[in-house]
C-alpha atoms as a PDB file:
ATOM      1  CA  UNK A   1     114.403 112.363 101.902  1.00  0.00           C
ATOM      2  CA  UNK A   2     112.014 109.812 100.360  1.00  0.00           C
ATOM      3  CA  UNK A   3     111.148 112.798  97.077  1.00  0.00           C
ATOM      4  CA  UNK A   4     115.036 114.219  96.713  1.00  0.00           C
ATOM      5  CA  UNK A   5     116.105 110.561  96.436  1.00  0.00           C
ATOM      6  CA  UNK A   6     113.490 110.241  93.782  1.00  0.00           C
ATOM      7  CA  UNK A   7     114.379 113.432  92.811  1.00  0.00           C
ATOM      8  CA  UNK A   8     118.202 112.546  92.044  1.00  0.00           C
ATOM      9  CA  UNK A   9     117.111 110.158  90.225  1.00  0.00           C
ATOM     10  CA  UNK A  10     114.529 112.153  87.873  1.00  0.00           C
ATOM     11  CA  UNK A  11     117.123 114.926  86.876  1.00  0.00           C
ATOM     12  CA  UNK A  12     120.206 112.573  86.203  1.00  0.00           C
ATOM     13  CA  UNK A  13     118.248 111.186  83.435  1.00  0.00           C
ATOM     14  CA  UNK A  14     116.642 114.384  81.977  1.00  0.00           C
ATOM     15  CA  UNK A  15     120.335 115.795  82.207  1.00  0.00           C
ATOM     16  CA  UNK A  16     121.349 112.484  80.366  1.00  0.00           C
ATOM     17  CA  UNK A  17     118.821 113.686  77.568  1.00  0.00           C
ATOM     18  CA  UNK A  18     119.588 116.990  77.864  1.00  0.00           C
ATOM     19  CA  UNK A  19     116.108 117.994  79.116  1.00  0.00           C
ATOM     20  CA  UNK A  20     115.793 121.020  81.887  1.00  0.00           C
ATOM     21  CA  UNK A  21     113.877 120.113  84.734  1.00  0.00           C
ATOM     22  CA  UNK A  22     111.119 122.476  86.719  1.00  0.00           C
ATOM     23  CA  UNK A  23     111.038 121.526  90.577  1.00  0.00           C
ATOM     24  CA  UNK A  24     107.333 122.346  91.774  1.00  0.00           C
ATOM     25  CA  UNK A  25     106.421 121.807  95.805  1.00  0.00           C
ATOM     26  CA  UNK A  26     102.602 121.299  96.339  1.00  0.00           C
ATOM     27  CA  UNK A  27     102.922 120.592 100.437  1.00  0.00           C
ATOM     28  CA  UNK A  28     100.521 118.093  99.882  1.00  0.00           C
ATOM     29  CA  UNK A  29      97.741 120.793  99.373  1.00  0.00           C
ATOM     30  CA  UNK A  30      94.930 119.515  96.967  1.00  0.00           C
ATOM     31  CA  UNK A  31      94.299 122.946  95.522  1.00  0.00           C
ATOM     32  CA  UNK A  32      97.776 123.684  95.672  1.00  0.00           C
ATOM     33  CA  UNK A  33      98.550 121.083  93.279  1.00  0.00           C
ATOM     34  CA  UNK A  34      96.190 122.273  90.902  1.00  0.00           C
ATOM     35  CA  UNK A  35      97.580 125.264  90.899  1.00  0.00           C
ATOM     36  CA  UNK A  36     101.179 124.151  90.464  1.00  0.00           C
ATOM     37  CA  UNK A  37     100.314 121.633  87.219  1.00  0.00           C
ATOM     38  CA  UNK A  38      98.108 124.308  85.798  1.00  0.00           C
ATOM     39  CA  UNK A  39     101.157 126.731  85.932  1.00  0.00           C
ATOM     40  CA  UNK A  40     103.563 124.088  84.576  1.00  0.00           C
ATOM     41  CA  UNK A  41     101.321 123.252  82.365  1.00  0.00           C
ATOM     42  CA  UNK A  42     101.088 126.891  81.011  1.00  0.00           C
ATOM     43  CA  UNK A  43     105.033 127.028  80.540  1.00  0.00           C
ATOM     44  CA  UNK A  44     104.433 124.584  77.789  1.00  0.00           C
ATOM     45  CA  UNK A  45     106.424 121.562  80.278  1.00  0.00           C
ATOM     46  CA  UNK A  46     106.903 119.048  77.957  1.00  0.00           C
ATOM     47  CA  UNK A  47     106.336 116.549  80.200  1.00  0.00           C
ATOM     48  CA  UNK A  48     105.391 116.014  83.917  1.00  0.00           C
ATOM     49  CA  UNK A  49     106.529 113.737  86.446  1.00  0.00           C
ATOM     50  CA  UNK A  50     104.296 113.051  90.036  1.00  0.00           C
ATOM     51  CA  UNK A  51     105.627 112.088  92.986  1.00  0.00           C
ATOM     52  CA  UNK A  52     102.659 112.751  95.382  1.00  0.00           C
ATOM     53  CA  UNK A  53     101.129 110.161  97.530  1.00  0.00           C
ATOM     54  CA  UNK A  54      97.317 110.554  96.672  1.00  0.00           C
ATOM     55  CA  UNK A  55      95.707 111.518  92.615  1.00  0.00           C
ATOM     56  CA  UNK A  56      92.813 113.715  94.037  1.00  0.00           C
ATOM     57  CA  UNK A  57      89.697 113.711  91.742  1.00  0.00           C
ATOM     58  CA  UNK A  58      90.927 117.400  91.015  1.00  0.00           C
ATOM     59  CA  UNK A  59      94.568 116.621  90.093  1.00  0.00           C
ATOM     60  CA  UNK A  60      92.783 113.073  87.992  1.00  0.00           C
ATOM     61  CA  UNK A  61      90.871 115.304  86.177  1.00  0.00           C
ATOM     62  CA  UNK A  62      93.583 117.697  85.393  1.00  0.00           C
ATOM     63  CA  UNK A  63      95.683 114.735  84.004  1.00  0.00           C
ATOM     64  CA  UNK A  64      93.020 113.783  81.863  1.00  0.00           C
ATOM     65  CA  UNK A  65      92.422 117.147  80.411  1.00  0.00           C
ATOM     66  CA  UNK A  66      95.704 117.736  79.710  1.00  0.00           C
ATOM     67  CA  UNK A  67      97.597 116.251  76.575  1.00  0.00           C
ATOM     68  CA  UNK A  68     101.035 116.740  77.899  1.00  0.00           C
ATOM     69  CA  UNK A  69     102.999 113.120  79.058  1.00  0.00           C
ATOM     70  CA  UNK A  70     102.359 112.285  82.573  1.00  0.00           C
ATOM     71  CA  UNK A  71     104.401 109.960  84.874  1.00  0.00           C
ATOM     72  CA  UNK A  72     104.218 108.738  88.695  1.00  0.00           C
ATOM     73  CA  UNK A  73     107.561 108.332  90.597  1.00  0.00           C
ATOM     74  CA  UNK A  74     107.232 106.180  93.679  1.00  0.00           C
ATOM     75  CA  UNK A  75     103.215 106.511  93.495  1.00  0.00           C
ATOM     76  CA  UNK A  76     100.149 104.053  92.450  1.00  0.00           C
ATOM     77  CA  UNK A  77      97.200 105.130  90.101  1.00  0.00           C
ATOM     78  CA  UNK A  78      94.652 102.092  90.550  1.00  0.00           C
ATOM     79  CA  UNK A  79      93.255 102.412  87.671  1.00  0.00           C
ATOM     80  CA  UNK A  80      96.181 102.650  85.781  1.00  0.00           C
ATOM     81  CA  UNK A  81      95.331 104.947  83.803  1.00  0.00           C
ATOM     82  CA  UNK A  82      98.483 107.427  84.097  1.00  0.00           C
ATOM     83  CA  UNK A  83     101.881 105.603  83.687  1.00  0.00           C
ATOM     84  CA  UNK A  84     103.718 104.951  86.731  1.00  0.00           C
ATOM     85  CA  UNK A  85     107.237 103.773  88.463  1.00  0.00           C
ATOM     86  CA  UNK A  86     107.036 102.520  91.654  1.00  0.00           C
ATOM     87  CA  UNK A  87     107.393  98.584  93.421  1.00  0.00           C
ATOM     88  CA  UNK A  88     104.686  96.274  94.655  1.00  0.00           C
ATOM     89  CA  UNK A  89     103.534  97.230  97.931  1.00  0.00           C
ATOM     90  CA  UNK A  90     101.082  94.793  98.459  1.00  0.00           C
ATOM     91  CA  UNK A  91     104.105  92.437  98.595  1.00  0.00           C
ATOM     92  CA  UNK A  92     106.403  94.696 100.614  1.00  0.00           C
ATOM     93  CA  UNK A  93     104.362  95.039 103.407  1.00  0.00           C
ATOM     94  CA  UNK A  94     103.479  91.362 103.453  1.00  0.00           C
ATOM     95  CA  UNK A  95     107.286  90.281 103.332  1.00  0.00           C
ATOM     96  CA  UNK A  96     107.769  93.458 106.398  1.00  0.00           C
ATOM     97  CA  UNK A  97     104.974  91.814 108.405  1.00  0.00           C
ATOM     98  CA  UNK A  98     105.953  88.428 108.317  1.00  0.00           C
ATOM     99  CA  UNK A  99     109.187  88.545 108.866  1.00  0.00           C
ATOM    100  CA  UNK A 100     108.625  90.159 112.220  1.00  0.00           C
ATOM    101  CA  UNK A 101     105.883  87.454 112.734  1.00  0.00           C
ATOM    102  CA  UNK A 102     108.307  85.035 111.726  1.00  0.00           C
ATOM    103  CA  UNK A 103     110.997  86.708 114.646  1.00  0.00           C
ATOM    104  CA  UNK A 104     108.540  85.910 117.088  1.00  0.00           C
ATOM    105  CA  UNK A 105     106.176  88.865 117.268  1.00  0.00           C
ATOM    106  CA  UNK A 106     102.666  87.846 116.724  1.00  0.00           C
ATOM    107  CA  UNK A 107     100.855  91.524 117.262  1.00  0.00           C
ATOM    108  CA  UNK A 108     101.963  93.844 114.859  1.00  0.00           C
ATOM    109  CA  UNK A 109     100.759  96.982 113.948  1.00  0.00           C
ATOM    110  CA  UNK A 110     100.530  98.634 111.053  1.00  0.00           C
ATOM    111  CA  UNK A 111     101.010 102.642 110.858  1.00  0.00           C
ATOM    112  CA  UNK A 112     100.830 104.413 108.068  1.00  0.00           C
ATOM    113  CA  UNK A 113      99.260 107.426 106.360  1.00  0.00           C
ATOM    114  CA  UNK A 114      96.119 107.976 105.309  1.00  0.00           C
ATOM    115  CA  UNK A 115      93.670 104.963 104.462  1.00  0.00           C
ATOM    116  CA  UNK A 116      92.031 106.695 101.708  1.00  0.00           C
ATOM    117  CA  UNK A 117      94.949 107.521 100.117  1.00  0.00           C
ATOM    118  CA  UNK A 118      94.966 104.256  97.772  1.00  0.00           C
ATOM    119  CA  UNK A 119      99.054 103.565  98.270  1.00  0.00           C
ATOM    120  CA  UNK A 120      98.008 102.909 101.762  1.00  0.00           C
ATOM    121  CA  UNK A 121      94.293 101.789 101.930  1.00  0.00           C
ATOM    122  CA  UNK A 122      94.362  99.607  98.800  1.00  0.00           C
ATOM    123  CA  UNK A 123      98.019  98.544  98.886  1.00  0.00           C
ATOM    124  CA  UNK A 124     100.285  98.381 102.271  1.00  0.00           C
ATOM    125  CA  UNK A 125      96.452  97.452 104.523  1.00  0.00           C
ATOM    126  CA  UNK A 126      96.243  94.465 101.717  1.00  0.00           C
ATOM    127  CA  UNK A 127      99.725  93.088 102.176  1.00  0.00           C
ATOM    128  CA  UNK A 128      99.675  93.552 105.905  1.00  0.00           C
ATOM    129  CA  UNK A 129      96.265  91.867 105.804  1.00  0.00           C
ATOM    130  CA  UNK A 130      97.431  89.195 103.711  1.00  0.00           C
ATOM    131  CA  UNK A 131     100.710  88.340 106.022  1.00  0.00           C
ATOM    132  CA  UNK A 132      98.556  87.881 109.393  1.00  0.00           C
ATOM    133  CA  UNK A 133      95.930  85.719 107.245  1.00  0.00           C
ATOM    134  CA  UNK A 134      99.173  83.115 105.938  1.00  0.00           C
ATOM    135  CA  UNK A 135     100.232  83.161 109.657  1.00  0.00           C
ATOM    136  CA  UNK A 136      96.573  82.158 111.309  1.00  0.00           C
ATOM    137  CA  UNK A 137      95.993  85.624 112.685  1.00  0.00           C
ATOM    138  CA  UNK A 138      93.473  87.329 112.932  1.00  0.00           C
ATOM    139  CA  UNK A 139      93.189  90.855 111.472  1.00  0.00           C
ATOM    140  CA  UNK A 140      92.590  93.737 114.057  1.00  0.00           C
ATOM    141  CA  UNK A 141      91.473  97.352 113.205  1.00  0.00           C
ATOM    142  CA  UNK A 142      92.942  98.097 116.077  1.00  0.00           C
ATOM    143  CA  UNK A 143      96.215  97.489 115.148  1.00  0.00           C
ATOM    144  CA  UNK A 144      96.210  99.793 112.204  1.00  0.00           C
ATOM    145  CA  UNK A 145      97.337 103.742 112.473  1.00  0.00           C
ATOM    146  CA  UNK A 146      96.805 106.445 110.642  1.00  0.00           C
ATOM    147  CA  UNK A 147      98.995 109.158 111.236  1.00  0.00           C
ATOM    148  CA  UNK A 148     101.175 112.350 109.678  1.00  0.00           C
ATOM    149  CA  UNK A 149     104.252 111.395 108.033  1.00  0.00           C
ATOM    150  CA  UNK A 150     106.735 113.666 110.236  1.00  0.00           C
ATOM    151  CA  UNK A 151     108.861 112.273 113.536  1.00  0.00           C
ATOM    152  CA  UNK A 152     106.868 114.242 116.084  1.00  0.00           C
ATOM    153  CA  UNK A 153     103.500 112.198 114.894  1.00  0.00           C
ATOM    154  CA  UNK A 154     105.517 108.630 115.415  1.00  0.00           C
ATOM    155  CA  UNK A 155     106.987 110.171 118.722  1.00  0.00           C
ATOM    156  CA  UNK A 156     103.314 110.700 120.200  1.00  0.00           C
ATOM    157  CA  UNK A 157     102.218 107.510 118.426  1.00  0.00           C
ATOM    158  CA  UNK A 158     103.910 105.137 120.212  1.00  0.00           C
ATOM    159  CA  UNK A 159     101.762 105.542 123.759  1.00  0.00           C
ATOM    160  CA  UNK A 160      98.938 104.508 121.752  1.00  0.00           C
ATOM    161  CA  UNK A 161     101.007 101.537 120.088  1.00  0.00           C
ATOM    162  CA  UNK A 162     101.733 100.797 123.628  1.00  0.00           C
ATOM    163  CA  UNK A 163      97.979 100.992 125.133  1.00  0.00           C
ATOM    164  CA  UNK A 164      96.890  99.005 121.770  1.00  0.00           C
ATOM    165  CA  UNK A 165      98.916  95.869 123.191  1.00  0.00           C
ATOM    166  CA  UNK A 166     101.869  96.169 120.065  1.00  0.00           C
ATOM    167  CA  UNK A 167     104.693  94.140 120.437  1.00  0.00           C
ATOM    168  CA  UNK A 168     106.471  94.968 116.243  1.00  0.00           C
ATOM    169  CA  UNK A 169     104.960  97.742 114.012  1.00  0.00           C
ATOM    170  CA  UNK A 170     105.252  98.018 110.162  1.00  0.00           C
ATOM    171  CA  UNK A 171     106.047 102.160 108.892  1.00  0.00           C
ATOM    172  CA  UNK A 172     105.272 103.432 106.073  1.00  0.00           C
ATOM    173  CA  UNK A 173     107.740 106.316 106.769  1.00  0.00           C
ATOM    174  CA  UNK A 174     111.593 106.718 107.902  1.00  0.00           C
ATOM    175  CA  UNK A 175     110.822 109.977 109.598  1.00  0.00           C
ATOM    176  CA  UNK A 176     107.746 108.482 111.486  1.00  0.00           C
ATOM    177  CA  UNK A 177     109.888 105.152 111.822  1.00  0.00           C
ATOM    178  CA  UNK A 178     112.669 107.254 113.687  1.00  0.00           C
ATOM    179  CA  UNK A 179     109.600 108.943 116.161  1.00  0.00           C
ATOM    180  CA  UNK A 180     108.201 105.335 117.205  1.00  0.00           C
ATOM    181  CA  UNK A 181     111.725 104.329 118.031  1.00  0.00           C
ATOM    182  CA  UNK A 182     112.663 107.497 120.260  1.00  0.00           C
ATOM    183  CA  UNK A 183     108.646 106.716 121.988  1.00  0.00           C
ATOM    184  CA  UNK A 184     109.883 103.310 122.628  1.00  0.00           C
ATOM    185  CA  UNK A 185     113.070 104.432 124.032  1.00  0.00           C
ATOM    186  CA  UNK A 186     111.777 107.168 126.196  1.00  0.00           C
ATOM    187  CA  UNK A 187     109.262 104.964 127.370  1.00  0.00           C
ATOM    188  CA  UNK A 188     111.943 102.526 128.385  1.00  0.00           C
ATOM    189  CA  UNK A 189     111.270  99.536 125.927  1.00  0.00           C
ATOM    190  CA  UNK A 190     113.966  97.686 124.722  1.00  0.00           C
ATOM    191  CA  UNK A 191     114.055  97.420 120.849  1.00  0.00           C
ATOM    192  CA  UNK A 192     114.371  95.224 119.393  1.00  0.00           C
ATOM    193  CA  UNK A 193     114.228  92.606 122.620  1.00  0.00           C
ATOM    194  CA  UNK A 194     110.836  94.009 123.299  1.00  0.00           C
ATOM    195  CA  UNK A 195     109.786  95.955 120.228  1.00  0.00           C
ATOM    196  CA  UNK A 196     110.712  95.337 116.430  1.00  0.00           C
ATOM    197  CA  UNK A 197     110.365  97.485 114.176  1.00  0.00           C
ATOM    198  CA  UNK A 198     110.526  97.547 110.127  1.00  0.00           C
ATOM    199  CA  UNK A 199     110.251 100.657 108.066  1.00  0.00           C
ATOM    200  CA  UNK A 200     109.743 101.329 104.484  1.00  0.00           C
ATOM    201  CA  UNK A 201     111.970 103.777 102.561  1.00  0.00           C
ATOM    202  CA  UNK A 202     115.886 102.776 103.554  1.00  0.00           C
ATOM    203  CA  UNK A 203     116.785 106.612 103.531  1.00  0.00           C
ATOM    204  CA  UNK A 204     119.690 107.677 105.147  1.00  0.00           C
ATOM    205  CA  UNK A 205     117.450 108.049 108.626  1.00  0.00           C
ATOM    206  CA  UNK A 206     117.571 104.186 108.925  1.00  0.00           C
ATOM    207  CA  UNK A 207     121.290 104.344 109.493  1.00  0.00           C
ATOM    208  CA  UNK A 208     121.500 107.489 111.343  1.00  0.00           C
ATOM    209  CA  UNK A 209     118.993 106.036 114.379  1.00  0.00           C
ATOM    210  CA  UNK A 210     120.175 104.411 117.114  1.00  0.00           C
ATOM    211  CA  UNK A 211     119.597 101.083 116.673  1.00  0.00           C
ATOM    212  CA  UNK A 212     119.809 101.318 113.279  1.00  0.00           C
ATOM    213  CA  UNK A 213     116.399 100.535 111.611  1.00  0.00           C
ATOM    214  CA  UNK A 214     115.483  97.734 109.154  1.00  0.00           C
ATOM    215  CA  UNK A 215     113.806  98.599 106.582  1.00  0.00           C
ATOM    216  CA  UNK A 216     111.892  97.368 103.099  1.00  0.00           C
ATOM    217  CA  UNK A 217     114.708  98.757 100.759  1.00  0.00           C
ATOM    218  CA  UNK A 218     112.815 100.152  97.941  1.00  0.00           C
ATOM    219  CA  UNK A 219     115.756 101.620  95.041  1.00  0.00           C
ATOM    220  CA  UNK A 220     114.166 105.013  95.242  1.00  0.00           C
ATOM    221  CA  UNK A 221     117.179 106.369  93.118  1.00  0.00           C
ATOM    222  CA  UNK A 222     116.127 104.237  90.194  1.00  0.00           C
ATOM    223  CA  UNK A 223     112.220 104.631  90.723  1.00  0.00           C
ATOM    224  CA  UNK A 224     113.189 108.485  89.526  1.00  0.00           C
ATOM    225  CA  UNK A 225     114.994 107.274  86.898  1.00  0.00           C
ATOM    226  CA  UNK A 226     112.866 104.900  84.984  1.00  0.00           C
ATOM    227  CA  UNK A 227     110.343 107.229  85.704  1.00  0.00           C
ATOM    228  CA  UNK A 228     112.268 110.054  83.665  1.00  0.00           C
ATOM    229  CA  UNK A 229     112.756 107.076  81.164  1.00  0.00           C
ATOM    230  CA  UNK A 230     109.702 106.425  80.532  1.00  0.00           C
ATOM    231  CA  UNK A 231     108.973 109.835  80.134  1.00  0.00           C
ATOM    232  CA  UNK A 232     111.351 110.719  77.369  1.00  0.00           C
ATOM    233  CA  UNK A 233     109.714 107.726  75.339  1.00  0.00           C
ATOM    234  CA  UNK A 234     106.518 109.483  75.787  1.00  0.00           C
ATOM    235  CA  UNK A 235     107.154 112.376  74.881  1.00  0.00           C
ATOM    236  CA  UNK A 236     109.244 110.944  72.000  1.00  0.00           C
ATOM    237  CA  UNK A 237     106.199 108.945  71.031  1.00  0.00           C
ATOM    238  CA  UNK A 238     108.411 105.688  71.157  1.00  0.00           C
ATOM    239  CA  UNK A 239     106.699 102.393  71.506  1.00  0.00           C
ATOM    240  CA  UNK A 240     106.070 101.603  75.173  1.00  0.00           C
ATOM    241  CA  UNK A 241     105.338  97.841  76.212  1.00  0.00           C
ATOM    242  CA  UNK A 242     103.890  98.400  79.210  1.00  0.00           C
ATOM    243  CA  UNK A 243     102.836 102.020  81.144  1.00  0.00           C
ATOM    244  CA  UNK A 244     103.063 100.556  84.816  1.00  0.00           C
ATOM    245  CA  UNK A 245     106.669  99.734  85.930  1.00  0.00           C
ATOM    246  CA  UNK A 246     107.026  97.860  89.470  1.00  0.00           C
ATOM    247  CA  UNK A 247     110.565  97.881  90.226  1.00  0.00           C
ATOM    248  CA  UNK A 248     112.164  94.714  92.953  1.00  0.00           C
ATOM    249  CA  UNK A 249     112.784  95.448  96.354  1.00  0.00           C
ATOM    250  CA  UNK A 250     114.278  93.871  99.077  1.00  0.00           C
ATOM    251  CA  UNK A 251     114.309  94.220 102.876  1.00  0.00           C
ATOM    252  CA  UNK A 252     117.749  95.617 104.641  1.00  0.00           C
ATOM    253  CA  UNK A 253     117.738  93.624 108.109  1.00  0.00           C
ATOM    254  CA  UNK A 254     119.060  95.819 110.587  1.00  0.00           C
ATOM    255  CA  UNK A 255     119.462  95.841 114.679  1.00  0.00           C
ATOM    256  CA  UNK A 256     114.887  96.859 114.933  1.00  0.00           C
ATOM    257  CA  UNK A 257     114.767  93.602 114.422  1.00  0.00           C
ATOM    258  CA  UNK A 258     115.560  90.170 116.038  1.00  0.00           C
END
């Protein structure tokens, strides 16, 4: 849900400008992603948009070889060195985490995906970080989780939440989100009386689970767009002021939370 919303986005534009767009799934396969640009790239694309969650070295060096316009939709490049549409993390997750601290919950995990995926080791881990540190707490490795992004990994994850001494927990994904809450439930823990919980991409999942979830609301729609914007002023050549866009976002308060 998180790429066709970003998706929808993408191809309204590029209809709006009468360009033709080529949908390409990688399954977040390193070496299928090289395969997949290196194919676009030999249909003469004249212009590529990324929405995966990680820039391998691979898929960096790929980018850097190639002279065709590159943009990132909803992910982070560092080093800014590709241009890129997405919001501040660092500042979502902080505003997530302390508003659950704020409701009362003072150990609060944070689960996510992969750490060395930057969006998540650099990004969400510093704004989580930086929450407990403006609420005088201290910062427990413990308390952090890597895990799949899929509803099955958040519905085993929650024992471990459990065992870990959780009482809140901060998602980086709706469909893991929508797992921890069906743990909780199963396990017979009252959310959000007992267990609050904030996720991070305000698809349609957040309204469809019972309680409904809160969630940082990130306007994925538009993230796609300006992405595709930015694009068609690249490959215009047009003047660009500046190559990384961060986007606002807000939180949706829901019934996860107190």
């Amino acid at each position: 849900m998180f790429f066709s919303s970003l998706a929808r986005g993408i191809d309204d534009v590029a209809t709006m400008y009468k360009y033709n767009i080529i949908l390409a799934n990688s399954d977040e396969n390193s070496q299928k992603e090289v395969q997949v640009l290196n194919t676009l790239l030999a249909k003469q694309v004249d212009g590529l948009i990324y929405m995966g969650n990680d820039i391998s070295d691979n898929i960096r060096q790929e980018f850097s070889r190639s002279k065709t316009p590159i943009v990132l939709a909803g992910s982070v490049d560092p080093d800014e060195q590709v241009g890129s549409v997405n919001i501040d993390y660092v500042a979502a997750v902080e505003a997530a985490t302390t508003q659950l601290i704020n409701a009362g919950s003072k150990q609060v995990a944070l689960v996510t995906g992969p750490l060395n995926q930057p969006i998540n080791g650099q990004y969400r881990l510093k704004g989580y970080k930086q929450a407990l540190e403006k609420a005088g707490l201290a910062y427990d490795e413990s308390f952090v989780f890597e895990t799949e992004t899929s509803y099955h990994a958040g519905l085993s994850l929650f024992n471990q939440l459990q065992k870990a001494g959780a009482n809140a927990a901060v998602v980086g994904d709706d469909e893991v989100a929508v797992g921890v809450l069906d743990g909780a439930l199963d396990a017979g823990v009252k959310v959000p009386a007992d267990f609050q919980l904030i996720t991070s991409n305000n698809t349609k999942l957040t309204e469809m689970a019972r309680p409904q979830l809160t969630s940082i609301d990130q306007p994925l729609y538009d993230i796609g767009a300006v992405a595709m914007r930015l694009l068609t002023k690249m490959m215009n050549k047009e003047d660009i002021d500046e190559k990384t866009i961060r986007l606002g976002f807000d939180i949706t308060t829901r019934k996860s939370t107190r």
